[in-house]
PDB file of N, CA and C in Angstrom:
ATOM      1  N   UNK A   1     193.344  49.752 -36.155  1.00  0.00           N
ATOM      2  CA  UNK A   1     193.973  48.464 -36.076  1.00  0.00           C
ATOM      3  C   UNK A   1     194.543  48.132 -37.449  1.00  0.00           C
ATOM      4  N   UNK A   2     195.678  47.779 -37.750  1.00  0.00           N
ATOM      5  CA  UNK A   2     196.630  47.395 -38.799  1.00  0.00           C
ATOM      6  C   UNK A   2     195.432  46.026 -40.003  1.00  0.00           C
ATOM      7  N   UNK A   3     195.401  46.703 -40.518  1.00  0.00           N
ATOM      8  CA  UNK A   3     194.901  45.050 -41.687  1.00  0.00           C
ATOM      9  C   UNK A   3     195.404  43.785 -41.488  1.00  0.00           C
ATOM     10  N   UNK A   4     196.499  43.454 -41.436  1.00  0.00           N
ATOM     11  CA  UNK A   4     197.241  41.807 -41.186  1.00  0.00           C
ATOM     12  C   UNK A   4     197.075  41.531 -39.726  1.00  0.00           C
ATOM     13  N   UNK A   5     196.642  42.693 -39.190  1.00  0.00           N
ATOM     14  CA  UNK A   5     196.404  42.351 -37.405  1.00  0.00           C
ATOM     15  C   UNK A   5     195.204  40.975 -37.833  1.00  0.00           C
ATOM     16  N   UNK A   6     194.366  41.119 -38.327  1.00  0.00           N
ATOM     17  CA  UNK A   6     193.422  40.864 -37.920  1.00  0.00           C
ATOM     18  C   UNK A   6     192.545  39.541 -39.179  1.00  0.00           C
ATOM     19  N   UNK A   7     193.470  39.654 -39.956  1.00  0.00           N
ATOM     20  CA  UNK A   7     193.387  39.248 -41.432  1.00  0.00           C
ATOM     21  C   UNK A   7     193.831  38.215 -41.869  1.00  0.00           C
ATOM     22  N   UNK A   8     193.215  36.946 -41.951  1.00  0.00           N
ATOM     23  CA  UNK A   8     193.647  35.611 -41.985  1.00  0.00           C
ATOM     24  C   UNK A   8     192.905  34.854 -43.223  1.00  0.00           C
ATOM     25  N   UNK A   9     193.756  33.788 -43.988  1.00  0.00           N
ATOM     26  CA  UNK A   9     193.144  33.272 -44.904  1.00  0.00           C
ATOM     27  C   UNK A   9     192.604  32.563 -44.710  1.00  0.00           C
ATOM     28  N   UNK A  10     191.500  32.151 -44.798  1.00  0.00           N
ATOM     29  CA  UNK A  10     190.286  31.121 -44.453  1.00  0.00           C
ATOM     30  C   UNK A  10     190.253  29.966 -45.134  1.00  0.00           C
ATOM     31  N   UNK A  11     190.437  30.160 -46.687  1.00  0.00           N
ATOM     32  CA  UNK A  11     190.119  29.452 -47.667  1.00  0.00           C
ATOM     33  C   UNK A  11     190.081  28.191 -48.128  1.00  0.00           C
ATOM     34  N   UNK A  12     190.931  27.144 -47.104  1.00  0.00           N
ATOM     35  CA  UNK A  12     190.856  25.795 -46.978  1.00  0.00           C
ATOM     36  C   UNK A  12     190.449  25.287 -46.087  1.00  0.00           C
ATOM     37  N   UNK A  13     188.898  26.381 -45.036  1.00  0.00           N
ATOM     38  CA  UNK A  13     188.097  25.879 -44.140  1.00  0.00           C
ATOM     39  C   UNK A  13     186.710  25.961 -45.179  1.00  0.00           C
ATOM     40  N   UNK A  14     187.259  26.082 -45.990  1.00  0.00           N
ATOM     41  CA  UNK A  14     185.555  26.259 -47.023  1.00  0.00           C
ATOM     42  C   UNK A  14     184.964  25.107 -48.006  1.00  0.00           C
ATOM     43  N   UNK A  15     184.139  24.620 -47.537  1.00  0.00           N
ATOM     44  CA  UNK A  15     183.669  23.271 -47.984  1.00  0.00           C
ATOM     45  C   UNK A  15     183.253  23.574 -49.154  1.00  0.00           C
ATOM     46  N   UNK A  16     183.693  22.516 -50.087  1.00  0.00           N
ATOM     47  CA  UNK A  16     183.558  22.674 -51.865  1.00  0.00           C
ATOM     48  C   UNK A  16     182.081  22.665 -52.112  1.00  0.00           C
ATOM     49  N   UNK A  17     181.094  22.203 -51.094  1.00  0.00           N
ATOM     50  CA  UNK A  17     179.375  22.030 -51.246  1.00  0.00           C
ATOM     51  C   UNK A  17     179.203  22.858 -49.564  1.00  0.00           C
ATOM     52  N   UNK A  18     178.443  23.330 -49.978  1.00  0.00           N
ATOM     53  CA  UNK A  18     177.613  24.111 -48.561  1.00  0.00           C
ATOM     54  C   UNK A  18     176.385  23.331 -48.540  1.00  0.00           C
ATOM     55  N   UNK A  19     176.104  22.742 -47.826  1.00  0.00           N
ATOM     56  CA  UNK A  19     174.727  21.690 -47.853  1.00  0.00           C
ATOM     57  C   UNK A  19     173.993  22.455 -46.580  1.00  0.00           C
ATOM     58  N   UNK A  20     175.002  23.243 -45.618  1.00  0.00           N
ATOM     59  CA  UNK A  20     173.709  24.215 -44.627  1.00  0.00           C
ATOM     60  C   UNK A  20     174.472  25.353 -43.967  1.00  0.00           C
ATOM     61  N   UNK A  21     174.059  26.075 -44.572  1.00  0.00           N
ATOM     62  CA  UNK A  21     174.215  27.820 -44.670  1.00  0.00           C
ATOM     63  C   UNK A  21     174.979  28.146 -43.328  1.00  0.00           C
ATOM     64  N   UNK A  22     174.137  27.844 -42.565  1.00  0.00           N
ATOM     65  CA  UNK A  22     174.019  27.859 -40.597  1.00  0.00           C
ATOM     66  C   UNK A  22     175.521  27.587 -40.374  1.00  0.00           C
ATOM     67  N   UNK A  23     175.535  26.199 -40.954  1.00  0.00           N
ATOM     68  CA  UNK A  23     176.895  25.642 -40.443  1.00  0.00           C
ATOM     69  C   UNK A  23     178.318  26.794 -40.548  1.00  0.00           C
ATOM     70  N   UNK A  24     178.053  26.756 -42.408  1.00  0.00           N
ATOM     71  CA  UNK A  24     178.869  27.756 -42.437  1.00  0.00           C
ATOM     72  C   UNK A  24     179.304  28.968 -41.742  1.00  0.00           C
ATOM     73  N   UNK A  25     177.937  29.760 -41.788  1.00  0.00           N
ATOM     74  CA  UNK A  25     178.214  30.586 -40.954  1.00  0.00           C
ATOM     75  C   UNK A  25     178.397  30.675 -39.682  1.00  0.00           C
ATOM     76  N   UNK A  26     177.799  29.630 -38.925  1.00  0.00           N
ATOM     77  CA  UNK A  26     178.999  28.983 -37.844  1.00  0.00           C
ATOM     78  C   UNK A  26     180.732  28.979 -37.602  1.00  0.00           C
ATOM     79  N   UNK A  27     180.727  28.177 -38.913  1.00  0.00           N
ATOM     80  CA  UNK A  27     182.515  28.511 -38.596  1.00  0.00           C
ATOM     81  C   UNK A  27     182.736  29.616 -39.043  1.00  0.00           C
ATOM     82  N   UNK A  28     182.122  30.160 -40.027  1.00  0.00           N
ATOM     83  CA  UNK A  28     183.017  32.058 -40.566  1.00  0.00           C
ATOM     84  C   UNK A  28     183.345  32.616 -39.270  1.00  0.00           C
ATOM     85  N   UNK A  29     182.158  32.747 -38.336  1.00  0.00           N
ATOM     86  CA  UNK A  29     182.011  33.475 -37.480  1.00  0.00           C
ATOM     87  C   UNK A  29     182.750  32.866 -36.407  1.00  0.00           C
ATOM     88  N   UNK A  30     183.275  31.930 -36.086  1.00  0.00           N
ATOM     89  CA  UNK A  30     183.980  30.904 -35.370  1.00  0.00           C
ATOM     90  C   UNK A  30     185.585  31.669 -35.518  1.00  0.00           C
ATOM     91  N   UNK A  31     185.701  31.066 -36.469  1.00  0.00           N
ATOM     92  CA  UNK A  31     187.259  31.269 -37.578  1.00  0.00           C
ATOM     93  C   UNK A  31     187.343  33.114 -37.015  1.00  0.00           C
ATOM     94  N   UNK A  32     186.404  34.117 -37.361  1.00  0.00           N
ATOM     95  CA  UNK A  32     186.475  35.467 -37.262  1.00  0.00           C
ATOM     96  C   UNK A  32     187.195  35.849 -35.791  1.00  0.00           C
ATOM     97  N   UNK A  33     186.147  35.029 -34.710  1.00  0.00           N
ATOM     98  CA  UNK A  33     185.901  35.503 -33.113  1.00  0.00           C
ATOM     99  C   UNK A  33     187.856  34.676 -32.974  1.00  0.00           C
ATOM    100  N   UNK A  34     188.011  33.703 -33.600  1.00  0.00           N
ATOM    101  CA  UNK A  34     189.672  33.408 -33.124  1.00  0.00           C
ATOM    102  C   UNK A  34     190.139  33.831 -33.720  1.00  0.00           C
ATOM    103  N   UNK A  35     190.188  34.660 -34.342  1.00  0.00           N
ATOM    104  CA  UNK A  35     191.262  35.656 -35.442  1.00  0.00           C
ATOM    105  C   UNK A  35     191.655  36.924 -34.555  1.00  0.00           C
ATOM    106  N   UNK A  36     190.216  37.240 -33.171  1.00  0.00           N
ATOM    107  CA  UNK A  36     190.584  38.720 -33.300  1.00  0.00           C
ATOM    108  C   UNK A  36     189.626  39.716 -33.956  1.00  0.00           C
ATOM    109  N   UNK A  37     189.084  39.280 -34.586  1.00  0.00           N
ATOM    110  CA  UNK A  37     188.146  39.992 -35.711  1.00  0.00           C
ATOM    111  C   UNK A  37     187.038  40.584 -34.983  1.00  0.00           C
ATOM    112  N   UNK A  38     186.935  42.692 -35.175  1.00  0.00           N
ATOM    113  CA  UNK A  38     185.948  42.848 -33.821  1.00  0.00           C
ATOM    114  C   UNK A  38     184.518  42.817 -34.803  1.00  0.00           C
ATOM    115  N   UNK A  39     184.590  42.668 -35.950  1.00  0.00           N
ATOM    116  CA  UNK A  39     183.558  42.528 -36.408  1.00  0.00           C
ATOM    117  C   UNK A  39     182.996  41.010 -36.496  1.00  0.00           C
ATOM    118  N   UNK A  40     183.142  40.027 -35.635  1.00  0.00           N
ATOM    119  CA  UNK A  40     183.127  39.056 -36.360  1.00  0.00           C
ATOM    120  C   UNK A  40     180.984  39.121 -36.064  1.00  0.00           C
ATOM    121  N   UNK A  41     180.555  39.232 -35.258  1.00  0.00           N
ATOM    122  CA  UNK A  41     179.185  39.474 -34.785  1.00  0.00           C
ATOM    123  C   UNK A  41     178.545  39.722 -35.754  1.00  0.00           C
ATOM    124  N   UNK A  42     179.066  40.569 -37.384  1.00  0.00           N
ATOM    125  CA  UNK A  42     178.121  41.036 -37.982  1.00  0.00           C
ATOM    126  C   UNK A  42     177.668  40.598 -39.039  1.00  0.00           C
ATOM    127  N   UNK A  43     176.807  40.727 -39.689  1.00  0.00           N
ATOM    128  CA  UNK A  43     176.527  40.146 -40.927  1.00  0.00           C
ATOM    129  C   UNK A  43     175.376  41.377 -41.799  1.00  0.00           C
ATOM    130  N   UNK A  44     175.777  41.075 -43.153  1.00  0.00           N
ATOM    131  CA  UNK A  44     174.844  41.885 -44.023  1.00  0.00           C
ATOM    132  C   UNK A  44     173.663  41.276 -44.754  1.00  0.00           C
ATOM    133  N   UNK A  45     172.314  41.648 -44.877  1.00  0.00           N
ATOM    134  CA  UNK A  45     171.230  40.926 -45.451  1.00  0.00           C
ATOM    135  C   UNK A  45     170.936  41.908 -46.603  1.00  0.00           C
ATOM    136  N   UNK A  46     170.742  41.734 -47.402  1.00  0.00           N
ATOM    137  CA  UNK A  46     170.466  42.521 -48.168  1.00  0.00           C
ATOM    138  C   UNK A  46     168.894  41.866 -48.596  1.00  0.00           C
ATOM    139  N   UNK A  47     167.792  42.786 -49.809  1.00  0.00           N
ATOM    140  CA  UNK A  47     166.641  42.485 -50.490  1.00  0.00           C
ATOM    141  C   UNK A  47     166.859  43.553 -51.482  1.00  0.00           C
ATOM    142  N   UNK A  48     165.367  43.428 -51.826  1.00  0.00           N
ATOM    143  CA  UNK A  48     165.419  44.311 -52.836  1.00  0.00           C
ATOM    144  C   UNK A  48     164.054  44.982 -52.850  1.00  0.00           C
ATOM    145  N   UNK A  49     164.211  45.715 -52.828  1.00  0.00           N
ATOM    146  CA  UNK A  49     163.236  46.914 -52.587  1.00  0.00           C
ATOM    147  C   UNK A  49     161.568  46.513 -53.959  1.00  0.00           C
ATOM    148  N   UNK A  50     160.576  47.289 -53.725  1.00  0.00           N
ATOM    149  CA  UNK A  50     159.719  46.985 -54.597  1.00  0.00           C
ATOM    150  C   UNK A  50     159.749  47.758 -55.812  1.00  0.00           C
ATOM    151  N   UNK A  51     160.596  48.386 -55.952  1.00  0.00           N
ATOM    152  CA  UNK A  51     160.809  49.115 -57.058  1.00  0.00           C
ATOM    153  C   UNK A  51     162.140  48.691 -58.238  1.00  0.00           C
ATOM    154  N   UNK A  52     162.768  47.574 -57.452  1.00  0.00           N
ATOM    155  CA  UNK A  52     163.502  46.672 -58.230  1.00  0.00           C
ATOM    156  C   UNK A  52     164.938  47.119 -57.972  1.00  0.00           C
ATOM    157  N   UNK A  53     165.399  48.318 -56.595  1.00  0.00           N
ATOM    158  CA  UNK A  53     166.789  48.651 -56.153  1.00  0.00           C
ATOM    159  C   UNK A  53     166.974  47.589 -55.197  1.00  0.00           C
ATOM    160  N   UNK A  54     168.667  47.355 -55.280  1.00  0.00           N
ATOM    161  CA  UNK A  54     168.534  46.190 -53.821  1.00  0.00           C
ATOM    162  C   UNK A  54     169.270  47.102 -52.878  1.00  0.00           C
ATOM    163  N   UNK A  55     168.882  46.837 -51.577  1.00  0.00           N
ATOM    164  CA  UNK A  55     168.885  47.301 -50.759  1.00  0.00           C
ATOM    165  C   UNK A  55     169.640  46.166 -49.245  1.00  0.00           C
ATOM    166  N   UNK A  56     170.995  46.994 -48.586  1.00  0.00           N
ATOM    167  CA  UNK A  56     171.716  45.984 -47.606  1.00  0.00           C
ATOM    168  C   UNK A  56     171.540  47.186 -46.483  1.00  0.00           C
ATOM    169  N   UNK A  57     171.990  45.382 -45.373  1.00  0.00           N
ATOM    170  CA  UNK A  57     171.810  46.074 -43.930  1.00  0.00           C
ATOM    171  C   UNK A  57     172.652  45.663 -43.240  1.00  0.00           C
ATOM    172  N   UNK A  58     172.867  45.741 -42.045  1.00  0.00           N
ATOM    173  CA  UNK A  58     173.963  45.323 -41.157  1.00  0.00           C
ATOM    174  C   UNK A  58     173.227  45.002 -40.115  1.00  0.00           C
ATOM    175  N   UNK A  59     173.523  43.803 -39.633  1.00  0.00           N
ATOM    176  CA  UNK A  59     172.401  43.216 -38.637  1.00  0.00           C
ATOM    177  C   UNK A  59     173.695  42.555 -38.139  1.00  0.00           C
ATOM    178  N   UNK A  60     173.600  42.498 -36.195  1.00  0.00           N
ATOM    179  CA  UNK A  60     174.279  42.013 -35.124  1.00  0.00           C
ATOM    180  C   UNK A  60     173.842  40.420 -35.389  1.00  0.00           C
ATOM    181  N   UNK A  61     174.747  39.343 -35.698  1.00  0.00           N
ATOM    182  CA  UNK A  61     174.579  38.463 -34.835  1.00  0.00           C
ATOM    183  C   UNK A  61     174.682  37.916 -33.308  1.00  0.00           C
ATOM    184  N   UNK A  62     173.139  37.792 -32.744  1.00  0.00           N
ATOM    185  CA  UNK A  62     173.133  37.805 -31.422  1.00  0.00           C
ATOM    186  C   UNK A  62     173.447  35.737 -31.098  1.00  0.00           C
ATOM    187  N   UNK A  63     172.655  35.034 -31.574  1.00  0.00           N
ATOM    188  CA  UNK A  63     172.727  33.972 -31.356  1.00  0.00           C
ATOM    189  C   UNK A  63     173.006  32.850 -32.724  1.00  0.00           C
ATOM    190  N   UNK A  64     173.735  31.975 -32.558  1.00  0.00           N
ATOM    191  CA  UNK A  64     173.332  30.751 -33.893  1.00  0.00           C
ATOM    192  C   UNK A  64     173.194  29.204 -33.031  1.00  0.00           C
ATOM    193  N   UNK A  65     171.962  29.189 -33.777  1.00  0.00           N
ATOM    194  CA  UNK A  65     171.634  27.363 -33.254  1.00  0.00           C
ATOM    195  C   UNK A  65     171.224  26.692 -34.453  1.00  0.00           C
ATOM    196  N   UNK A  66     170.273  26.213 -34.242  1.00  0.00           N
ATOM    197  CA  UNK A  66     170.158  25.099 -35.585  1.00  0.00           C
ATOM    198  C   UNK A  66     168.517  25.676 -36.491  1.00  0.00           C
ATOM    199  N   UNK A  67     168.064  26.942 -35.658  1.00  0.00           N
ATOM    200  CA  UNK A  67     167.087  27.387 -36.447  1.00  0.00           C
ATOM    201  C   UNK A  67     167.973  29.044 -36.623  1.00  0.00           C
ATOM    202  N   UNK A  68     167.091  29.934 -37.708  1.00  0.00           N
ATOM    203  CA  UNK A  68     167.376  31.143 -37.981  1.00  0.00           C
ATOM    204  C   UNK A  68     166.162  32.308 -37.393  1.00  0.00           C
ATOM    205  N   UNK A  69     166.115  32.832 -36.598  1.00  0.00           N
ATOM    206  CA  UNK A  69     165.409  34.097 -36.574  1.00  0.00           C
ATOM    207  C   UNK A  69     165.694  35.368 -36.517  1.00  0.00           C
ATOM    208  N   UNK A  70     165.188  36.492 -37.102  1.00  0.00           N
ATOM    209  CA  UNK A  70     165.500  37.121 -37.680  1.00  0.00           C
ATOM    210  C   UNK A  70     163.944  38.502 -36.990  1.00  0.00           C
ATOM    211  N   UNK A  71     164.511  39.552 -35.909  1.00  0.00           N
ATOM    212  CA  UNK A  71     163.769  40.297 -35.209  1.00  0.00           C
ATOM    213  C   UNK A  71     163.806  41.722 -36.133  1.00  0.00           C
ATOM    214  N   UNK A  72     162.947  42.185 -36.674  1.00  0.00           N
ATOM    215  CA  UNK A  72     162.421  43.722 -37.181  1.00  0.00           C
ATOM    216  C   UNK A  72     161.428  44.560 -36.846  1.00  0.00           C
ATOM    217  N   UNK A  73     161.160  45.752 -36.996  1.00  0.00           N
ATOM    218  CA  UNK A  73     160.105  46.241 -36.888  1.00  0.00           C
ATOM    219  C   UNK A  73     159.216  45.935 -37.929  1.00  0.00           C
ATOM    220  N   UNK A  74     158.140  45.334 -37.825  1.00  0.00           N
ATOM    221  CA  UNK A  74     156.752  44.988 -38.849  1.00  0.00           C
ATOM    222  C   UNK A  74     156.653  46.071 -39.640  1.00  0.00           C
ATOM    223  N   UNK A  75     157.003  47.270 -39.400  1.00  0.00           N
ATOM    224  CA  UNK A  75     157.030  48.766 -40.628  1.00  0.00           C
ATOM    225  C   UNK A  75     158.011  49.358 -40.869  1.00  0.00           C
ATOM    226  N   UNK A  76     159.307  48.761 -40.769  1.00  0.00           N
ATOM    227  CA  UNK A  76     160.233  48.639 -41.279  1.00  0.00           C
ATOM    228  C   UNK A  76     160.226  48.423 -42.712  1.00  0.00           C
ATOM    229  N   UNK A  77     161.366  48.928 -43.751  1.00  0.00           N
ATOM    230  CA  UNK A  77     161.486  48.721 -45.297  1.00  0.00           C
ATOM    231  C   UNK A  77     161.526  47.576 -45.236  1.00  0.00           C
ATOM    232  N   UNK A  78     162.498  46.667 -44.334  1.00  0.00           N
ATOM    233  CA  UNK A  78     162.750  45.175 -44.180  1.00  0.00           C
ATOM    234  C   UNK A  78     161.592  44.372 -44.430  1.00  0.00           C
ATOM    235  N   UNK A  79     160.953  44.915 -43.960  1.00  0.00           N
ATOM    236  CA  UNK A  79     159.484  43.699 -43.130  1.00  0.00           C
ATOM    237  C   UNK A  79     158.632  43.935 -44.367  1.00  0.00           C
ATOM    238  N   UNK A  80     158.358  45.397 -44.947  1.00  0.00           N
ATOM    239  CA  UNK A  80     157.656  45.391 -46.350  1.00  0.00           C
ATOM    240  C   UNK A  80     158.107  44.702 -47.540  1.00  0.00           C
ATOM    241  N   UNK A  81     159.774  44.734 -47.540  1.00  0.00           N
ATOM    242  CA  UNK A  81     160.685  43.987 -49.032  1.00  0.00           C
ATOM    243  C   UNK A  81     159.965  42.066 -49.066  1.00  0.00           C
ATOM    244  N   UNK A  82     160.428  41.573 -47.621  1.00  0.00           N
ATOM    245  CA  UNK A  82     160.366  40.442 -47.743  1.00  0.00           C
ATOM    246  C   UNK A  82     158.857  40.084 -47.356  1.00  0.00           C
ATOM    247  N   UNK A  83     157.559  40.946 -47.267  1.00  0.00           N
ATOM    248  CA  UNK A  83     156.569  40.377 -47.408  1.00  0.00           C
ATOM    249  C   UNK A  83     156.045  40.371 -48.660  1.00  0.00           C
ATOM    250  N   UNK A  84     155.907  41.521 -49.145  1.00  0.00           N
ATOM    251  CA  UNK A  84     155.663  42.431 -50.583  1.00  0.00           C
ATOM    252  C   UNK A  84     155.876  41.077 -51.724  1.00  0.00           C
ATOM    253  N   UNK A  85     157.480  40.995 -51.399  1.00  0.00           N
ATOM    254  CA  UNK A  85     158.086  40.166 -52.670  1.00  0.00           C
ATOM    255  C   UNK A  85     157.829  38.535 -52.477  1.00  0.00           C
ATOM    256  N   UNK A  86     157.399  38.097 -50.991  1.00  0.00           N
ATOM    257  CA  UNK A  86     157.340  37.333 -50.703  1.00  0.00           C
ATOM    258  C   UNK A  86     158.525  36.164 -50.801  1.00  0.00           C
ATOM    259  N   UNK A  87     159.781  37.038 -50.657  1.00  0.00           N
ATOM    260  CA  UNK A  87     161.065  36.281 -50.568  1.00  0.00           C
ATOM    261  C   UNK A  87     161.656  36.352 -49.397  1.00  0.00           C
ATOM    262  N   UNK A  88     162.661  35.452 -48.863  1.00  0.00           N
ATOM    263  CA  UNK A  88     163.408  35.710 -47.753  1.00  0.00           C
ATOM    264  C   UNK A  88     164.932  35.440 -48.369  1.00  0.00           C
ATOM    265  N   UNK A  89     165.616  36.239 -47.843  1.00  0.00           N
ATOM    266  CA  UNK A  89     167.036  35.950 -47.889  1.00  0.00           C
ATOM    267  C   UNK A  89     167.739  34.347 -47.637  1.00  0.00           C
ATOM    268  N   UNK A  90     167.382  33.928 -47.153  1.00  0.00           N
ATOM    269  CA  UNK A  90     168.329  32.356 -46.545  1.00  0.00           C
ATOM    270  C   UNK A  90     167.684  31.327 -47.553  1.00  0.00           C
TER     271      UNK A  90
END
């Protein structure tokens, strides 16, 4: 698929304060799905490993509402980064 197929400037849908993440990514993903965009579903999380490399993923967005959950395998690198470090991404 051509780059300008699909490739639109966003940049005066972007609120000068992000006061909730969700929202945003609400419309990115909004703005994406009416563009055309076959990626618009996806999103990257990244952490950082316990050895101090960071480490990204590509995770499907299946649903957005007004909470975030977030499904892994419990022995997954994922599930060790953000217990280990005791951080979460959001």
């Amino acid at each position: 698929m051509p780059r300008g197929s699909v490739r639109n400037d966003f940049a005066t849908d972007v609120p000068t304060r992000v006061t909730d993440p969700l929202q945003l990514l609400k419309a990115d993903r909004d703005n994406a799905r009416n563009a055309g965009d076959p990626w618009a579903d996806l999103c990257v999380v990244s952490s950082i490993s316990p050895d101090g490399e960071p480490r990204s993923r590509v995770l499907v967005v299946r649903e957005l509402n007004d909470q975030l959950a977030l499904f892994f395998n419990a022995s997954s690198p994922k599930s060790e980064e953000f217990t280990l470090l005791n951080r979460y991404p959001f």
